[in-house]
ModelCIF file with pLDDT and N, C-alpha, C, O atoms, coordinates in Angstrom:
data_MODEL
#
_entry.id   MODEL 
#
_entity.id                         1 
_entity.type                       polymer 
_entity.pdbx_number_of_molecules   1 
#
_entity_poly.entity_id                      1 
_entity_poly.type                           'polypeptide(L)' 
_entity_poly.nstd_linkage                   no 
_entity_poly.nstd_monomer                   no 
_entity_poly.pdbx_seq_one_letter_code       
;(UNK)(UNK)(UNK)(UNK)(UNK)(UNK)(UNK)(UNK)(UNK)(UNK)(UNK)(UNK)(UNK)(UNK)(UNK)(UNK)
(UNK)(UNK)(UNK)(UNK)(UNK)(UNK)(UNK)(UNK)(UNK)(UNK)(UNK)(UNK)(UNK)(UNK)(UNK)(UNK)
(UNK)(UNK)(UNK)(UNK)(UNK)(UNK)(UNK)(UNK)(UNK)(UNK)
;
_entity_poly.pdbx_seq_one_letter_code_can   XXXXXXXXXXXXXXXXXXXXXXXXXXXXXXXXXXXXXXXXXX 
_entity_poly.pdbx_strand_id                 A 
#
loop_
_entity_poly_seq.entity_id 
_entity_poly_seq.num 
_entity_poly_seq.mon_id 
_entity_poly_seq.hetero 
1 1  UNK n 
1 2  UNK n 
1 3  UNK n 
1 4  UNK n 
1 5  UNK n 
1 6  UNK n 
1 7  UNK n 
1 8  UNK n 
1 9  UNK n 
1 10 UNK n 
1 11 UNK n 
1 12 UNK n 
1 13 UNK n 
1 14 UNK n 
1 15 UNK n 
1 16 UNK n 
1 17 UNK n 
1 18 UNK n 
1 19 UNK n 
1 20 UNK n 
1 21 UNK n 
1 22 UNK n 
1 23 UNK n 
1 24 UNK n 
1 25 UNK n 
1 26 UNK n 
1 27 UNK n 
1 28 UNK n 
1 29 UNK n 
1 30 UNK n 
1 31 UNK n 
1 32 UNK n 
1 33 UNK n 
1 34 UNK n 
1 35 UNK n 
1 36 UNK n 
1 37 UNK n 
1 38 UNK n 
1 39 UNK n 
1 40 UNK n 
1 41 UNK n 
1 42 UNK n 
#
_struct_asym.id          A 
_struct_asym.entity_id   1 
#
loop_
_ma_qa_metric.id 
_ma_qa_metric.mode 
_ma_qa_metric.name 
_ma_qa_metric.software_group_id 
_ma_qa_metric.type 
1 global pLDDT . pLDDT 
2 local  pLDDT . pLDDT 
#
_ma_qa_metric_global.metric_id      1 
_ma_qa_metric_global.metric_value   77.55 
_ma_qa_metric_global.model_id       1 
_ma_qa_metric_global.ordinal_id     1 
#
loop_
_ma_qa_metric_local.label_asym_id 
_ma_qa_metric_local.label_comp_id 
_ma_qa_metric_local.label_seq_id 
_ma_qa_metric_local.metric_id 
_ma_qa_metric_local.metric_value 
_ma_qa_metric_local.model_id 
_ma_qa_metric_local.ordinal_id 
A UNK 1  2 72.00 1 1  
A UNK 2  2 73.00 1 2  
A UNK 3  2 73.00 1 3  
A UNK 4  2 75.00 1 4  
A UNK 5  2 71.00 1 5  
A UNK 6  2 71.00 1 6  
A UNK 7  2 78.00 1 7  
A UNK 8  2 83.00 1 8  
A UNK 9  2 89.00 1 9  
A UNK 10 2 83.00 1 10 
A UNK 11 2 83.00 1 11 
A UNK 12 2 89.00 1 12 
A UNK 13 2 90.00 1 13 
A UNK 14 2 82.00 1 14 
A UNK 15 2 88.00 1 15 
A UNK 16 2 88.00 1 16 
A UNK 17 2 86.00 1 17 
A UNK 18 2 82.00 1 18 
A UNK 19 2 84.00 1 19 
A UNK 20 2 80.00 1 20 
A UNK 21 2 76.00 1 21 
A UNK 22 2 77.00 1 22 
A UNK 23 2 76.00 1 23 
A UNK 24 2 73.00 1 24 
A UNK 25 2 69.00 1 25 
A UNK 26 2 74.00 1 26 
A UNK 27 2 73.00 1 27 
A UNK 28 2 69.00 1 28 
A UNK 29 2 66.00 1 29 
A UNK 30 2 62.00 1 30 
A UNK 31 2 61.00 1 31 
A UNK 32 2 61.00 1 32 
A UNK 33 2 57.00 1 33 
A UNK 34 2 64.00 1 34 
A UNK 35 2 69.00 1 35 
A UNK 36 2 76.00 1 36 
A UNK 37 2 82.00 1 37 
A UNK 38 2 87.00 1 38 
A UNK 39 2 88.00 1 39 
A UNK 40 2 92.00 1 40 
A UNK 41 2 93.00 1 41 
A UNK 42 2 92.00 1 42 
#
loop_
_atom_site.group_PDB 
_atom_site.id 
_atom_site.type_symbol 
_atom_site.label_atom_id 
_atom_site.label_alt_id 
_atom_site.label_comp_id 
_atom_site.label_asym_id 
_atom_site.label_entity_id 
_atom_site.label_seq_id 
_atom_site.pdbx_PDB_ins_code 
_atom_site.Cartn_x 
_atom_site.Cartn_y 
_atom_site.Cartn_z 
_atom_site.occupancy 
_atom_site.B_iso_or_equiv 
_atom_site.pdbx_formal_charge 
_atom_site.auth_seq_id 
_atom_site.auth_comp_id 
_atom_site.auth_asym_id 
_atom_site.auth_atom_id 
_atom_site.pdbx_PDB_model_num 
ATOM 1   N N  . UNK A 1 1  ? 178.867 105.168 37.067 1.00 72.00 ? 1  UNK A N  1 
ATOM 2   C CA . UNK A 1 1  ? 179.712 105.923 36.144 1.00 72.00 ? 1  UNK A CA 1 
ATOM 3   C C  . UNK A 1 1  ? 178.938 107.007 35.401 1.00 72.00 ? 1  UNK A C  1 
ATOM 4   O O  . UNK A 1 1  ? 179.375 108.117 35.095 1.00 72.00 ? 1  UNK A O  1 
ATOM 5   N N  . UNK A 1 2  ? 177.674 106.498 35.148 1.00 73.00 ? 2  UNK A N  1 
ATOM 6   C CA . UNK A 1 2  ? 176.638 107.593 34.235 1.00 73.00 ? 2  UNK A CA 1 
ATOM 7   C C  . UNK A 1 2  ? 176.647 109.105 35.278 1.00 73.00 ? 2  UNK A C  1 
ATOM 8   O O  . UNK A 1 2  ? 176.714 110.202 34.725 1.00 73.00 ? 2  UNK A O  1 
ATOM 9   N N  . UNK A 1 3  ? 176.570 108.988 36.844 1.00 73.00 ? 3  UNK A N  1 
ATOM 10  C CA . UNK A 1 3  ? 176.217 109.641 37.894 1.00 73.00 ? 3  UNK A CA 1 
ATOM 11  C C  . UNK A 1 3  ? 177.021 110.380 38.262 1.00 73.00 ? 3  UNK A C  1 
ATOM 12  O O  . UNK A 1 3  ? 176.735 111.573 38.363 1.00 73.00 ? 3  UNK A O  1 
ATOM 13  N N  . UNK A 1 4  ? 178.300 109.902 38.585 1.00 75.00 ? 4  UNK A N  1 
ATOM 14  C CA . UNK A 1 4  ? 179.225 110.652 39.209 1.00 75.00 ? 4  UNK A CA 1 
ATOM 15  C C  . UNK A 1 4  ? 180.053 111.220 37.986 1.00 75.00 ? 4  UNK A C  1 
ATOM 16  O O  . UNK A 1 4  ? 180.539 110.621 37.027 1.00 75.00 ? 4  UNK A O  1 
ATOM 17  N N  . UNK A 1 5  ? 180.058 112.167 38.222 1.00 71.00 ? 5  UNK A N  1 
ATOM 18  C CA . UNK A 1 5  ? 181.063 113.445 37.241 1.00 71.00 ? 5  UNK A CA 1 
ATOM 19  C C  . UNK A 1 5  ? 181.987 113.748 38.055 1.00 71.00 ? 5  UNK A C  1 
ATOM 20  O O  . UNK A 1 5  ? 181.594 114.183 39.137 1.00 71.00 ? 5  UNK A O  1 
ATOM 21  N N  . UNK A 1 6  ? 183.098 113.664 37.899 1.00 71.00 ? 6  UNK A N  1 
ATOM 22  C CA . UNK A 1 6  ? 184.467 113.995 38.678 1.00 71.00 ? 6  UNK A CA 1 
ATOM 23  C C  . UNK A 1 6  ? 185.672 114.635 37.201 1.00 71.00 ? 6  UNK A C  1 
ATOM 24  O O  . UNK A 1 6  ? 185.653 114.384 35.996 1.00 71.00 ? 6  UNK A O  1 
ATOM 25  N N  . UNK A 1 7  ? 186.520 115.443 37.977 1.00 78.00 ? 7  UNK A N  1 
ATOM 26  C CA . UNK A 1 7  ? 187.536 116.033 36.688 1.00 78.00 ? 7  UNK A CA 1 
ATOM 27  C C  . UNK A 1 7  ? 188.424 115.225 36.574 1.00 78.00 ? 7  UNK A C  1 
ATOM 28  O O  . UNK A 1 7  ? 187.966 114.211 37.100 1.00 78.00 ? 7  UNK A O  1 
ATOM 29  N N  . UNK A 1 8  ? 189.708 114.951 36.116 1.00 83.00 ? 8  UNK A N  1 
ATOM 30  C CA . UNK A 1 8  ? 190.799 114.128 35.882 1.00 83.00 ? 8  UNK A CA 1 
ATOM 31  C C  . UNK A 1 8  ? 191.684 114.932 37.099 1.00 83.00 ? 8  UNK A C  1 
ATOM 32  O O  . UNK A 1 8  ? 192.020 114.246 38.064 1.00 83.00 ? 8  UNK A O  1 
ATOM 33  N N  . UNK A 1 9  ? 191.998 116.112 37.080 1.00 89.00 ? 9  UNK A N  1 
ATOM 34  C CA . UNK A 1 9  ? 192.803 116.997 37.447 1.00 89.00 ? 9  UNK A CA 1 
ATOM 35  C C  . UNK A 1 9  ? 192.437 117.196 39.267 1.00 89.00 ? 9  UNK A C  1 
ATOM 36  O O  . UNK A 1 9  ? 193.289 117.549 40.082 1.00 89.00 ? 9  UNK A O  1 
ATOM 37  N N  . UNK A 1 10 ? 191.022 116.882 39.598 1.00 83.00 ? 10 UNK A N  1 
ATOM 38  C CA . UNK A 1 10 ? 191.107 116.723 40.913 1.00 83.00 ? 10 UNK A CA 1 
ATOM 39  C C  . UNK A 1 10 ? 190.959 115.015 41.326 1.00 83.00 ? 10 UNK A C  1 
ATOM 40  O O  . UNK A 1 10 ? 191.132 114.664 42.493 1.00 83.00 ? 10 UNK A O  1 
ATOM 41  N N  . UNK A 1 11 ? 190.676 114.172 40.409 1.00 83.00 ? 11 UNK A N  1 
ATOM 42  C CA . UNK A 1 11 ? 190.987 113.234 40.724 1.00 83.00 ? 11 UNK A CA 1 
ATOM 43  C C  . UNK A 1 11 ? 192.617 112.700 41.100 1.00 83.00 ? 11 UNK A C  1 
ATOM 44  O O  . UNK A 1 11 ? 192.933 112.099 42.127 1.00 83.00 ? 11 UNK A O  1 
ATOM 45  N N  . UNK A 1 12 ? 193.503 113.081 40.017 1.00 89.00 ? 12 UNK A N  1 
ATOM 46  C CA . UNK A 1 12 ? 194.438 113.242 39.833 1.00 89.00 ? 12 UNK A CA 1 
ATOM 47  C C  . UNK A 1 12 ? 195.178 113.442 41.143 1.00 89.00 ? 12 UNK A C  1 
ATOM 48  O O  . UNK A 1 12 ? 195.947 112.694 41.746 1.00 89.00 ? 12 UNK A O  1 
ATOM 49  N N  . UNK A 1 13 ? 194.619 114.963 41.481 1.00 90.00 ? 13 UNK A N  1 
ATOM 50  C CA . UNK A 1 13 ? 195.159 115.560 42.939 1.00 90.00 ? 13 UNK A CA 1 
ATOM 51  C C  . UNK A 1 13 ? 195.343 114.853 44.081 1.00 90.00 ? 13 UNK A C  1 
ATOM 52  O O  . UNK A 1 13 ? 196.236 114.769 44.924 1.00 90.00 ? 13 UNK A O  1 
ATOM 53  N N  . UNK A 1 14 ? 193.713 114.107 43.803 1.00 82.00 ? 14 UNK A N  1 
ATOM 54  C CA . UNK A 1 14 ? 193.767 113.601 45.236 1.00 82.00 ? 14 UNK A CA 1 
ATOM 55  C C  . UNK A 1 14 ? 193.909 112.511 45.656 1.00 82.00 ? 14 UNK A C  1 
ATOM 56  O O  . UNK A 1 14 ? 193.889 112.176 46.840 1.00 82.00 ? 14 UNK A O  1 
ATOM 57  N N  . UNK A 1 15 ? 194.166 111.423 44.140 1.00 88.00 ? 15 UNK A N  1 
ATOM 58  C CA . UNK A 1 15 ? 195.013 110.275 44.642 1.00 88.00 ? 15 UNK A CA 1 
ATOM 59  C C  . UNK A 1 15 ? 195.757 110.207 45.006 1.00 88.00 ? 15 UNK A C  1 
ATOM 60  O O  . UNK A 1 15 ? 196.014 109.263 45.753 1.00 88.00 ? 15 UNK A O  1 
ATOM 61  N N  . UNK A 1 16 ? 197.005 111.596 44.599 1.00 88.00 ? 16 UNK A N  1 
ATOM 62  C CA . UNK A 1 16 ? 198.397 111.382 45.265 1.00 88.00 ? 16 UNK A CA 1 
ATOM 63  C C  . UNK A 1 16 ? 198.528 112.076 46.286 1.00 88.00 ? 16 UNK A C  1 
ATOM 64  O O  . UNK A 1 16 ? 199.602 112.123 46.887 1.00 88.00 ? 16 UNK A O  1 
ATOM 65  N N  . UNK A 1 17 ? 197.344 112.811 46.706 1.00 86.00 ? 17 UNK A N  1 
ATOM 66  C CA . UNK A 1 17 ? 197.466 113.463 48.161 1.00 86.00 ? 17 UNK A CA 1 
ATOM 67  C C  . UNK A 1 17 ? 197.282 111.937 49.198 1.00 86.00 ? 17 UNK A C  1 
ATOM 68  O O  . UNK A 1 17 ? 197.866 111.872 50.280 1.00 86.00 ? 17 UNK A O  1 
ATOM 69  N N  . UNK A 1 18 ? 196.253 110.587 48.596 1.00 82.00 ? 18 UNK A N  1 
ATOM 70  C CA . UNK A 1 18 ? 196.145 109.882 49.788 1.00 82.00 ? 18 UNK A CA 1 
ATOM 71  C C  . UNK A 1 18 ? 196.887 108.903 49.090 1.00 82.00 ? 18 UNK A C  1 
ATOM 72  O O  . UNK A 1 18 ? 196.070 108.058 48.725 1.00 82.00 ? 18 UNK A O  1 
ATOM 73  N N  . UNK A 1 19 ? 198.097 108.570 48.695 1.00 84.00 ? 19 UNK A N  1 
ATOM 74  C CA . UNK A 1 19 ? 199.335 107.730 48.034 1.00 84.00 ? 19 UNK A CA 1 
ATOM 75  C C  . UNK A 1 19 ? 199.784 108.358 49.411 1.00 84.00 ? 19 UNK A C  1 
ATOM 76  O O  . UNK A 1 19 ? 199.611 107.747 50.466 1.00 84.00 ? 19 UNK A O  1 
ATOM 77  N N  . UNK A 1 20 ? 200.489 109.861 49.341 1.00 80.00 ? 20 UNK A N  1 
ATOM 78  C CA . UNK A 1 20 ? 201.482 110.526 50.094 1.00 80.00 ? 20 UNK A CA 1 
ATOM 79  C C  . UNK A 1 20 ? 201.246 110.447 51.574 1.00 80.00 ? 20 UNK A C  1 
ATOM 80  O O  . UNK A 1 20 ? 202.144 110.271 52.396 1.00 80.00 ? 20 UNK A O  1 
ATOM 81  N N  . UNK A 1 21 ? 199.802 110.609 51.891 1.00 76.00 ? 21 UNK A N  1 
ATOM 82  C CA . UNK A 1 21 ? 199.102 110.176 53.396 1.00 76.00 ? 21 UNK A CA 1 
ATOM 83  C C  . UNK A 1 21 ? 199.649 108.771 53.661 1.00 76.00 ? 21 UNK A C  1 
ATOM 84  O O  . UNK A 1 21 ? 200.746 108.770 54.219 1.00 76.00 ? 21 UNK A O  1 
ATOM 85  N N  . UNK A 1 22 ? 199.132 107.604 53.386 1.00 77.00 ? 22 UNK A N  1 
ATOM 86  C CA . UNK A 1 22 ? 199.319 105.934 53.716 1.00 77.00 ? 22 UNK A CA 1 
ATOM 87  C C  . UNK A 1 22 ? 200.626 106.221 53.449 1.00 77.00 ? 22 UNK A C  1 
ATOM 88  O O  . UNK A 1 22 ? 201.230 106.061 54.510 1.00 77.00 ? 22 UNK A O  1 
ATOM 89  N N  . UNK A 1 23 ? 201.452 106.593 52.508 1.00 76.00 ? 23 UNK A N  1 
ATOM 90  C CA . UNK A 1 23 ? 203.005 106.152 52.404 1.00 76.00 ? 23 UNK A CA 1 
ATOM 91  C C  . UNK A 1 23 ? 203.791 106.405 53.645 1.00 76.00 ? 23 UNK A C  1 
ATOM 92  O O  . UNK A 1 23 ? 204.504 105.533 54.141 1.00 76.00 ? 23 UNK A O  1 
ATOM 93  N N  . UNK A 1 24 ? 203.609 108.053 54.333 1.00 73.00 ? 24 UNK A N  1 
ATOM 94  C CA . UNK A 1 24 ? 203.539 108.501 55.448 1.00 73.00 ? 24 UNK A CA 1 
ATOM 95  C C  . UNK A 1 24 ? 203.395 107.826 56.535 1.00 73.00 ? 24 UNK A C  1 
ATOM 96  O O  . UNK A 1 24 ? 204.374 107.872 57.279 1.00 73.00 ? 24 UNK A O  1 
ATOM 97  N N  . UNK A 1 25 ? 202.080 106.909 57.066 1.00 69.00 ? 25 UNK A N  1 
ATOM 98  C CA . UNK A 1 25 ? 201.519 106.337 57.682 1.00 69.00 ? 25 UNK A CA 1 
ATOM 99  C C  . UNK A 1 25 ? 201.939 105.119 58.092 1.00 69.00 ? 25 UNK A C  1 
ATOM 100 O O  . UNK A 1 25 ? 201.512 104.507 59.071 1.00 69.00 ? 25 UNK A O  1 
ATOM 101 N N  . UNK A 1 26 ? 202.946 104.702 57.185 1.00 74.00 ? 26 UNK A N  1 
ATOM 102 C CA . UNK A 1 26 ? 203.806 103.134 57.229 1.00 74.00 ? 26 UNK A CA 1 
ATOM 103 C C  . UNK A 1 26 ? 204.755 103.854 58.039 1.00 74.00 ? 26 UNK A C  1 
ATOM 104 O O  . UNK A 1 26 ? 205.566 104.516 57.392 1.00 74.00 ? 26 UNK A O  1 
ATOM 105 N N  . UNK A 1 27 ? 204.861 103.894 59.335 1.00 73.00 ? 27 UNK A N  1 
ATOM 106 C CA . UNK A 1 27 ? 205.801 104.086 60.293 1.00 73.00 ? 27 UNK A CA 1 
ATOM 107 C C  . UNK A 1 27 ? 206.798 102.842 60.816 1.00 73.00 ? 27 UNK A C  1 
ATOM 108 O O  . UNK A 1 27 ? 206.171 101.801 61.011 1.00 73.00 ? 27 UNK A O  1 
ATOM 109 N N  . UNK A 1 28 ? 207.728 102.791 60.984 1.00 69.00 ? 28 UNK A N  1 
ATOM 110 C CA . UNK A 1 28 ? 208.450 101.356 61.496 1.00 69.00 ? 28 UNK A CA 1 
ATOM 111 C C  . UNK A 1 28 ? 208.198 101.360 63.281 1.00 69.00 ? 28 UNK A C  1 
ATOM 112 O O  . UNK A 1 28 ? 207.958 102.295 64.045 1.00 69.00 ? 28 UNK A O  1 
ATOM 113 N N  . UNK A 1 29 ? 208.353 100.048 63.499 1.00 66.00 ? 29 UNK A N  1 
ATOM 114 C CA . UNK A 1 29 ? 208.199 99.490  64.861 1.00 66.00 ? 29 UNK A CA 1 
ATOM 115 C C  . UNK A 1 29 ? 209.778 99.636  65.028 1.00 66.00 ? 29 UNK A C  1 
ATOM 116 O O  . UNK A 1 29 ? 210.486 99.017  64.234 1.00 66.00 ? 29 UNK A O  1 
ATOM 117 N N  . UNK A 1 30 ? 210.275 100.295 65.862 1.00 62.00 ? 30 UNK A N  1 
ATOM 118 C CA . UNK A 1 30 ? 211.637 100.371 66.475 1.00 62.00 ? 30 UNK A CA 1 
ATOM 119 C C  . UNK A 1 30 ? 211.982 99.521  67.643 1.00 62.00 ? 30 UNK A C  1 
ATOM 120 O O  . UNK A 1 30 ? 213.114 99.165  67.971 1.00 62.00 ? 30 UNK A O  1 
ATOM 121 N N  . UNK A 1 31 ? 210.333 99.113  68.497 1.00 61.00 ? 31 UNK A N  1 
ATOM 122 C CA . UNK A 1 31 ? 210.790 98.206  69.199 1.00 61.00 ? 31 UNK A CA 1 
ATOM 123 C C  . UNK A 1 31 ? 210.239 96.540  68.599 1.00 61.00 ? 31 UNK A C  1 
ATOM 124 O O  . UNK A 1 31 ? 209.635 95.732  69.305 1.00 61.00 ? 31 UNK A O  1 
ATOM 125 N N  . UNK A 1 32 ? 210.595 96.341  67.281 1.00 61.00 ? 32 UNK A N  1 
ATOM 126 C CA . UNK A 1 32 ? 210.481 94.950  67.006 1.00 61.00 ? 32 UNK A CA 1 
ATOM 127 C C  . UNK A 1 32 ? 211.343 94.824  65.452 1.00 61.00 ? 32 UNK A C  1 
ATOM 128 O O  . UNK A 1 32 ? 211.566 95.539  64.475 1.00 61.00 ? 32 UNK A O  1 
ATOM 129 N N  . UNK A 1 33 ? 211.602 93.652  65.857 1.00 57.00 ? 33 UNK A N  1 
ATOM 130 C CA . UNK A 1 33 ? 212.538 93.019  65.022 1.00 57.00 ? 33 UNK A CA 1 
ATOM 131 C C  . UNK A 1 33 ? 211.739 92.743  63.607 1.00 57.00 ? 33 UNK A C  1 
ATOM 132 O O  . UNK A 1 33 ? 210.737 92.028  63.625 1.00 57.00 ? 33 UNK A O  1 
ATOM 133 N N  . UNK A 1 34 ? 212.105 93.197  62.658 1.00 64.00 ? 34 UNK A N  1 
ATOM 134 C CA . UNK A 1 34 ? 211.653 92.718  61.170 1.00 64.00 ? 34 UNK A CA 1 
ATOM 135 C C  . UNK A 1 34 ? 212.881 92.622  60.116 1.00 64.00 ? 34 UNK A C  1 
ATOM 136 O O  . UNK A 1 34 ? 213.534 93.600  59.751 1.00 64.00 ? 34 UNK A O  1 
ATOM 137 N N  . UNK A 1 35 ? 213.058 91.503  59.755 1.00 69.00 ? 35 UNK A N  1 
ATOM 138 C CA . UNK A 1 35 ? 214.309 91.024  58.903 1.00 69.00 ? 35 UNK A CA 1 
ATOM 139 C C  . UNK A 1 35 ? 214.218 91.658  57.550 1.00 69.00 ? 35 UNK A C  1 
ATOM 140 O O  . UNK A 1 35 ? 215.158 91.613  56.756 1.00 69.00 ? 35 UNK A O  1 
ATOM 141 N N  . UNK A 1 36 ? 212.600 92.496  57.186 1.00 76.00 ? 36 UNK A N  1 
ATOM 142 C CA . UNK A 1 36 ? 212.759 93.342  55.858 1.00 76.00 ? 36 UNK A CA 1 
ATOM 143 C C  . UNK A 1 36 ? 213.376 94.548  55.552 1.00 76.00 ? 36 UNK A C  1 
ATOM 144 O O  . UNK A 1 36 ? 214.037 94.805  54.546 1.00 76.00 ? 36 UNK A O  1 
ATOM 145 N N  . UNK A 1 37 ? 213.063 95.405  56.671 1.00 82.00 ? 37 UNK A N  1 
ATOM 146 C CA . UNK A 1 37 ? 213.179 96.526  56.940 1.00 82.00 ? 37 UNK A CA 1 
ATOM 147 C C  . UNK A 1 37 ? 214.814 97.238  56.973 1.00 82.00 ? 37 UNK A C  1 
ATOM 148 O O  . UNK A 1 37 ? 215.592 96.615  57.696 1.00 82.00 ? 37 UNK A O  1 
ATOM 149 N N  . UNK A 1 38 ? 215.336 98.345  56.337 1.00 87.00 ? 38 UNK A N  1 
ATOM 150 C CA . UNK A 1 38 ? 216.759 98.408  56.489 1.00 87.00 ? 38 UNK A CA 1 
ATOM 151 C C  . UNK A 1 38 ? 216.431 100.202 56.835 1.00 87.00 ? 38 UNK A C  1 
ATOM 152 O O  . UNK A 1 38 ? 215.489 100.942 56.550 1.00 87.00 ? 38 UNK A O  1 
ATOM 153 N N  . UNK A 1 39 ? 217.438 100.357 57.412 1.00 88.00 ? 39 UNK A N  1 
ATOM 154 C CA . UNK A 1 39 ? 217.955 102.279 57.284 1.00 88.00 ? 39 UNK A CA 1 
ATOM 155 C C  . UNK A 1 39 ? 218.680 102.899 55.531 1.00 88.00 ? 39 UNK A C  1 
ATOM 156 O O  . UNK A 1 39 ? 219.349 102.215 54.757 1.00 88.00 ? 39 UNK A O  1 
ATOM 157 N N  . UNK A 1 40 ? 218.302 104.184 55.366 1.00 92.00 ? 40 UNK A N  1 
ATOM 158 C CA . UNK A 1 40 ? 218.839 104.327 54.301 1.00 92.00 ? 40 UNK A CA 1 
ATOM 159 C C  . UNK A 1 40 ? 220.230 104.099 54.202 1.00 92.00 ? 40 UNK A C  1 
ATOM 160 O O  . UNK A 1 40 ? 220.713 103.604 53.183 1.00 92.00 ? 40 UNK A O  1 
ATOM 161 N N  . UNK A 1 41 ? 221.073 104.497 55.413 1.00 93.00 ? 41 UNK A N  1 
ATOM 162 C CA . UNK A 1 41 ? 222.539 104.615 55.743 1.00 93.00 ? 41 UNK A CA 1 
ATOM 163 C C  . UNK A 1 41 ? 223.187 102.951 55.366 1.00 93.00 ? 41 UNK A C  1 
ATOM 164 O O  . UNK A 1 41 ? 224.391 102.727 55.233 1.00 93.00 ? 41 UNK A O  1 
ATOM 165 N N  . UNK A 1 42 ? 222.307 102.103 55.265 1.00 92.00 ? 42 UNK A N  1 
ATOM 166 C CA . UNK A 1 42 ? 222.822 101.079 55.256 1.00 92.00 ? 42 UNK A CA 1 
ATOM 167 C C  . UNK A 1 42 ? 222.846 100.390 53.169 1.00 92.00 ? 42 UNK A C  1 
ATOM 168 O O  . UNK A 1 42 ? 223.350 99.303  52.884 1.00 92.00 ? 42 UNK A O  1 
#
């Protein structure tokens, strides 16, 4: 913590740049059955 100097404002940035990446990244299996998973339409 003494070492690394980082801003708030690019920290900030770039957590929600890799929130928005992994959120992205959760793709559904279309060919398998999961009893959690729904469509918005539904």
């Amino acid at each position: 913590r003494s070492i690394v100097k980082t801003s708030f404002i690019s920290n900030f940035i770039r957590l929600n740049m890799e929130m928005a990446r992994s959120n992205n990244a959760l793709i559904p299996d279309r060919d398998k059955y999961n009893h959690l998973e729904s469509d918005p339409w539904s």
